[in-house]
PDB file of N, CA and C in Angstrom:
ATOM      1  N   UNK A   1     -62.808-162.092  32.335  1.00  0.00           N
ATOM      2  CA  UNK A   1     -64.031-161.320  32.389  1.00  0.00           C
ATOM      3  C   UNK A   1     -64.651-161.295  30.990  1.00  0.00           C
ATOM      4  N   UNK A   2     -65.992-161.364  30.850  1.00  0.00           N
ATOM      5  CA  UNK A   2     -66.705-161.773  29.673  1.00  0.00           C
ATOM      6  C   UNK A   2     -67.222-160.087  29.118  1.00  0.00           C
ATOM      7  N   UNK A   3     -66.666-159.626  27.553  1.00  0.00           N
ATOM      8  CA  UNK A   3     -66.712-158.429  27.296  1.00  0.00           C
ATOM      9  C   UNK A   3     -68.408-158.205  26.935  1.00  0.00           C
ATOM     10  N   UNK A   4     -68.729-157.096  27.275  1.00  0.00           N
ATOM     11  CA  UNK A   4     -70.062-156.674  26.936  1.00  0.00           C
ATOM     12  C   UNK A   4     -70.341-155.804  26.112  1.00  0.00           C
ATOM     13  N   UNK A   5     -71.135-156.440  24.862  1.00  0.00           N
ATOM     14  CA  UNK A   5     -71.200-155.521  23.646  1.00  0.00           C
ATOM     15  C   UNK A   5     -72.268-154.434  24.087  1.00  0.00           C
ATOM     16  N   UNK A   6     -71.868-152.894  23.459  1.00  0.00           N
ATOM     17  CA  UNK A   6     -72.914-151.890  23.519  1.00  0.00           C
ATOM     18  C   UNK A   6     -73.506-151.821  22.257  1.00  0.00           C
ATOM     19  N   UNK A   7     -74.891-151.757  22.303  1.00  0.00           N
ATOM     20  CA  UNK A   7     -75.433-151.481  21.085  1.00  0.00           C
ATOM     21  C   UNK A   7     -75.195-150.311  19.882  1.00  0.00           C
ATOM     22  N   UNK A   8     -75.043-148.788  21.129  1.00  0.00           N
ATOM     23  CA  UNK A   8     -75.008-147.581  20.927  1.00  0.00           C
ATOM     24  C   UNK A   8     -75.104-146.984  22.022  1.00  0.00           C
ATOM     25  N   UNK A   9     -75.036-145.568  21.945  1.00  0.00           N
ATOM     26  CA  UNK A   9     -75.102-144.776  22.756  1.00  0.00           C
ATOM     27  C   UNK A   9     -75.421-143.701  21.995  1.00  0.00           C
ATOM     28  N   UNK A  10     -76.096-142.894  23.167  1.00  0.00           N
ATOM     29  CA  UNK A  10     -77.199-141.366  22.569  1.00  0.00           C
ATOM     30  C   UNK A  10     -76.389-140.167  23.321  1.00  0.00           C
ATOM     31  N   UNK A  11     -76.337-139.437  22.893  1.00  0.00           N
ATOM     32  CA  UNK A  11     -75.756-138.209  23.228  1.00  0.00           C
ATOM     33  C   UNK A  11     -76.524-137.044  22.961  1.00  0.00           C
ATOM     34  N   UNK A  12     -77.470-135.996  24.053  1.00  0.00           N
ATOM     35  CA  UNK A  12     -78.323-135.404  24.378  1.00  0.00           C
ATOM     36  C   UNK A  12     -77.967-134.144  24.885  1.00  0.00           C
ATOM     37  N   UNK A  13     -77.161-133.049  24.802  1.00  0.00           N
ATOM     38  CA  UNK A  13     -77.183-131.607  25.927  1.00  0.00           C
ATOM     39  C   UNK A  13     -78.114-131.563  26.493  1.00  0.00           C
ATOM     40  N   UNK A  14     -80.114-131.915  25.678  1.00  0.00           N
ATOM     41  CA  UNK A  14     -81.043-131.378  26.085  1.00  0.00           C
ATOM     42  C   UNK A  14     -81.554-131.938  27.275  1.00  0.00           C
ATOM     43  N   UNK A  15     -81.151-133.187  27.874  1.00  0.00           N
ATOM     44  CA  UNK A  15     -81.701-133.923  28.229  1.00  0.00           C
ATOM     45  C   UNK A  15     -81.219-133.810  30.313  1.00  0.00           C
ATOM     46  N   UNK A  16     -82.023-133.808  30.557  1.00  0.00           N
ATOM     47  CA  UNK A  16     -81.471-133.499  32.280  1.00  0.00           C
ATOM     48  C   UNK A  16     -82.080-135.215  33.022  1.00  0.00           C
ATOM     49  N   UNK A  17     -80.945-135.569  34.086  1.00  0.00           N
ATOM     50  CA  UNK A  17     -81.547-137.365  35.056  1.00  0.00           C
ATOM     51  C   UNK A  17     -81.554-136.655  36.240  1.00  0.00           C
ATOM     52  N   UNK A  18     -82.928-136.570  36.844  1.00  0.00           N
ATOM     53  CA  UNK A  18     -83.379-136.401  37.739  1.00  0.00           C
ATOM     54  C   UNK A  18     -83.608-137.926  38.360  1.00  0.00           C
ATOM     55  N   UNK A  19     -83.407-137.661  39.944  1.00  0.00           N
ATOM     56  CA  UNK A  19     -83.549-139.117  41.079  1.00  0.00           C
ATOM     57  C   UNK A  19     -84.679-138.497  42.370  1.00  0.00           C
ATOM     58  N   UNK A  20     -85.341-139.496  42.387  1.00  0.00           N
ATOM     59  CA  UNK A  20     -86.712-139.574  43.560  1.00  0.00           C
ATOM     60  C   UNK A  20     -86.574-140.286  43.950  1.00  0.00           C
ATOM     61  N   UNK A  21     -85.546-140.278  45.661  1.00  0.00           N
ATOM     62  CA  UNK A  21     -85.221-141.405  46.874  1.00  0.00           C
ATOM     63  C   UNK A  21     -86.319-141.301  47.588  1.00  0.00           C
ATOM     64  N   UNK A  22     -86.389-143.091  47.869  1.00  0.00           N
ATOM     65  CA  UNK A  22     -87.398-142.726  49.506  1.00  0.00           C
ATOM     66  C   UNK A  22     -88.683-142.495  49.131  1.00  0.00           C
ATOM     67  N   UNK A  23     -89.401-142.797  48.050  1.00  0.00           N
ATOM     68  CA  UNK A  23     -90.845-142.660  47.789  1.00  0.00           C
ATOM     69  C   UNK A  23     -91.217-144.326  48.318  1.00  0.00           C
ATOM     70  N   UNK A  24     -92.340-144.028  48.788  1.00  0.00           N
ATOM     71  CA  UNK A  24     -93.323-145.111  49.266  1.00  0.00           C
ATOM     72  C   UNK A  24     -93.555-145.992  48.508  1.00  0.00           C
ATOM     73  N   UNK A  25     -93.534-147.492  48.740  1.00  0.00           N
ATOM     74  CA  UNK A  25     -93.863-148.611  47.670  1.00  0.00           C
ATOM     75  C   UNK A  25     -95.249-149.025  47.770  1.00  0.00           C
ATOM     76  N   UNK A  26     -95.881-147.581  47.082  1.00  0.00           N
ATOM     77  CA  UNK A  26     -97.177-148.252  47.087  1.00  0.00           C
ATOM     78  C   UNK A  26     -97.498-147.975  45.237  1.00  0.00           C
ATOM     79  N   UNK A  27     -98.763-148.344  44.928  1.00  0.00           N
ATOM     80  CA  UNK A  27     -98.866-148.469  43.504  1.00  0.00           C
ATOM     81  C   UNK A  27     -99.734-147.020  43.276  1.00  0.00           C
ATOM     82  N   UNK A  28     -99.743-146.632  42.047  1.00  0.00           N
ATOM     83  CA  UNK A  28     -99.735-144.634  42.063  1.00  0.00           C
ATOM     84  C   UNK A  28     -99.092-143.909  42.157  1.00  0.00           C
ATOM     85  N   UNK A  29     -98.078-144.076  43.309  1.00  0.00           N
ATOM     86  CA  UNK A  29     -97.064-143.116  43.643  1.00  0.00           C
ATOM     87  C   UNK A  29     -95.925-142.724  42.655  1.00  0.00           C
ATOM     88  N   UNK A  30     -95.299-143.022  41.883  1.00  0.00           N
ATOM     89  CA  UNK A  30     -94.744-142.827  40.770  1.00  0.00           C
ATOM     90  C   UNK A  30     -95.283-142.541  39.583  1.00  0.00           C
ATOM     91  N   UNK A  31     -96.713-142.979  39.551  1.00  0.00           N
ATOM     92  CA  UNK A  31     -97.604-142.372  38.348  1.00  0.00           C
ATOM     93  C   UNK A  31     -97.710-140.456  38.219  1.00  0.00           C
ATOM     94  N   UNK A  32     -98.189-140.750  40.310  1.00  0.00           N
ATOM     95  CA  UNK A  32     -98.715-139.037  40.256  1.00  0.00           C
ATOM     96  C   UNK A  32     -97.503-138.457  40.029  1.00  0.00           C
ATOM     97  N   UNK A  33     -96.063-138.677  40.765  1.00  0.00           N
ATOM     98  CA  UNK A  33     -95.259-137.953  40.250  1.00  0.00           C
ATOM     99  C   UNK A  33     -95.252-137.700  38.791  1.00  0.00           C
ATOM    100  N   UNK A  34     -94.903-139.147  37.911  1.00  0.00           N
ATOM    101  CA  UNK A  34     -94.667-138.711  36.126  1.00  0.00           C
ATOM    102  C   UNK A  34     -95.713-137.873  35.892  1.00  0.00           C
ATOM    103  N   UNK A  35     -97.003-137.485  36.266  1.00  0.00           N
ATOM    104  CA  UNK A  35     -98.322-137.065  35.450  1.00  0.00           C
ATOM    105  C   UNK A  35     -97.869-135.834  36.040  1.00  0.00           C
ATOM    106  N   UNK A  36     -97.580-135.299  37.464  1.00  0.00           N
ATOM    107  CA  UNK A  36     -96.987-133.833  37.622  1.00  0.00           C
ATOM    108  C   UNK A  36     -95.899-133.104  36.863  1.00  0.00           C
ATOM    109  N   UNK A  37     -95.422-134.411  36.422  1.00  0.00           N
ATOM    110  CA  UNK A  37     -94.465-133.837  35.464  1.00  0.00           C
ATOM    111  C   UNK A  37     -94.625-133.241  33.940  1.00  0.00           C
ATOM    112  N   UNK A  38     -95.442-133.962  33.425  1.00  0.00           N
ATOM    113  CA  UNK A  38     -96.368-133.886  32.325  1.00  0.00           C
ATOM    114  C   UNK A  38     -96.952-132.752  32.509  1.00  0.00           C
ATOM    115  N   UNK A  39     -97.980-132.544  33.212  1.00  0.00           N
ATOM    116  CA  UNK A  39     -98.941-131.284  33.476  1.00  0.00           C
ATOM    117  C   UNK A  39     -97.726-129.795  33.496  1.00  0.00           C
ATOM    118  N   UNK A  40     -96.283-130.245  33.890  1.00  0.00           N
ATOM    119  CA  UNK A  40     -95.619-128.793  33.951  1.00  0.00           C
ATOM    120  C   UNK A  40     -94.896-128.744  32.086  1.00  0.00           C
ATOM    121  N   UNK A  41     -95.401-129.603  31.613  1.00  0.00           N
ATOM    122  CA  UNK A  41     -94.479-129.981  30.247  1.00  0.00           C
ATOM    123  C   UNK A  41     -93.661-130.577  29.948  1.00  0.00           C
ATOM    124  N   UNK A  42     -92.746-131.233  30.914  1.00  0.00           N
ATOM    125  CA  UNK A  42     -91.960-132.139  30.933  1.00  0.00           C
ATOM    126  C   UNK A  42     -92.222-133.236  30.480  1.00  0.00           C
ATOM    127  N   UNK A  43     -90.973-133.702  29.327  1.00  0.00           N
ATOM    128  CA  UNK A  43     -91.090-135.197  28.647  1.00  0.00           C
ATOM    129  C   UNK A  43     -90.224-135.690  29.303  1.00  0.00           C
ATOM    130  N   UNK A  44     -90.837-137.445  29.653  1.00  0.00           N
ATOM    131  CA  UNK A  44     -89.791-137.925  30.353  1.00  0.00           C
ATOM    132  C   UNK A  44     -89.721-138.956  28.905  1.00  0.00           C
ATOM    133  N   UNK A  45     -88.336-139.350  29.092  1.00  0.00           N
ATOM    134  CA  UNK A  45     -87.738-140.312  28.014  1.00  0.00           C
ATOM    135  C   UNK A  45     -87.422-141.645  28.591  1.00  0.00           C
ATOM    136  N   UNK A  46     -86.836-141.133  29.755  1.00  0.00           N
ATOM    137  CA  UNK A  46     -86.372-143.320  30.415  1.00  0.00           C
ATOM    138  C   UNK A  46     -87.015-142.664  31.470  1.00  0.00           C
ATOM    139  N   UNK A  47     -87.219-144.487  32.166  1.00  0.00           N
ATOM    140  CA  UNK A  47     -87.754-144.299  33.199  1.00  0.00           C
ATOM    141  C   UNK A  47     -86.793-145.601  33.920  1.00  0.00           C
ATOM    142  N   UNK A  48     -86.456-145.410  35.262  1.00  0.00           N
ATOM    143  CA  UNK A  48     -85.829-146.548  35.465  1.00  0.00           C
ATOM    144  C   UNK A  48     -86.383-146.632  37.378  1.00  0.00           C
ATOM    145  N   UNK A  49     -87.274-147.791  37.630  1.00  0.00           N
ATOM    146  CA  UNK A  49     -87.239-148.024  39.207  1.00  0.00           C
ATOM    147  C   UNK A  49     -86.809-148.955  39.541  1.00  0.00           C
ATOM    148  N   UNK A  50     -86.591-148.846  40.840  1.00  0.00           N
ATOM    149  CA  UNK A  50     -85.951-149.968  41.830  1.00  0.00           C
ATOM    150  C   UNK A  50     -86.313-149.745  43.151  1.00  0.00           C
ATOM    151  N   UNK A  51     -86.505-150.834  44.078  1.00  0.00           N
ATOM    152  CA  UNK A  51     -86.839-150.718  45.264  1.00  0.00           C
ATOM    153  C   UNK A  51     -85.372-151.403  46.019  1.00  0.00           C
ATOM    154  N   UNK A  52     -84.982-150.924  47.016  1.00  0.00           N
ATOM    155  CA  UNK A  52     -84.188-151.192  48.091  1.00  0.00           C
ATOM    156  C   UNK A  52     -84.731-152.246  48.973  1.00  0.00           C
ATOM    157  N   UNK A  53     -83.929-152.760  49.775  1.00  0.00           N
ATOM    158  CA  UNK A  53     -84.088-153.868  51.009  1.00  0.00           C
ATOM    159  C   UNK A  53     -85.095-153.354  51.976  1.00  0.00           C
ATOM    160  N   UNK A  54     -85.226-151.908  52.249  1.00  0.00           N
ATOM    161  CA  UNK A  54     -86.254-151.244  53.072  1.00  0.00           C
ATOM    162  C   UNK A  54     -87.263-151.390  52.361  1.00  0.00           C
ATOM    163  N   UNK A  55     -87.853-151.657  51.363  1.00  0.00           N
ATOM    164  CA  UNK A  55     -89.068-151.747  50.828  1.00  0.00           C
ATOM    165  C   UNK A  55     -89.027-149.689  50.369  1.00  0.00           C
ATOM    166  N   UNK A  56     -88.244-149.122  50.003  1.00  0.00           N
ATOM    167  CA  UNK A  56     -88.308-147.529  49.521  1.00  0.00           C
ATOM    168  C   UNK A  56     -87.673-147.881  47.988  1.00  0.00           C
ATOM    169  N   UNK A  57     -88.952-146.777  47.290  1.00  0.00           N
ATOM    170  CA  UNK A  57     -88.722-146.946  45.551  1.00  0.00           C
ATOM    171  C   UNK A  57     -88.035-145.616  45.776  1.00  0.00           C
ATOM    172  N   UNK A  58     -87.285-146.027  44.405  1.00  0.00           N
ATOM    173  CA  UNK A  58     -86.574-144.925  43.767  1.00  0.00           C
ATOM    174  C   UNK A  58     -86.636-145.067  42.483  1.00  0.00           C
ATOM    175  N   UNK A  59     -86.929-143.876  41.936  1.00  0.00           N
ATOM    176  CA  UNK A  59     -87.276-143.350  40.752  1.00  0.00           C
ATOM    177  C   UNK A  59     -86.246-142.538  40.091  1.00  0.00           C
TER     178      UNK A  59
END
C-alpha cells in the first residue's frame, strides 16, 4: 500500500461540520443555503459537495 503524505492538520474547538442530505441538483440551491447562513452570521470555512447515483447533492 502506497503511504500518503499529510501536509498538516488544523485543530479548531470553534469550529462545528454540519451535513445537508438530499438537496436537489439544481444550480442555486446550495448558494441560498450558504447565503442563509451568512445572513444569520455564520462563517463557513470548507465547503465540500458531492452528488450520489440518485442525482441528490449533499452538502
Amino acid at each position: 500500500m502506497k503511504k500518503v503524505k499529510i501536509g498538516g492538520v488544523i485543530r479548531n474547538a470553534n469550529l462545528a461540520k454540519i451535513g445537508i442530505m438530499g438537496i436537489p441538483d439544481r444550480p442555486g440551491v446550495a448558494g441560498a443555503i450558504l447565503s442563509s447562513l451568512g445572513h444569520e452570521g455564520i462563517n463557513v470555512e470548507f465547503i465540500v459537495q458531492c452528488i450520489d447515483l440518485n442525482n441528490q447533492d449533499h452538502v
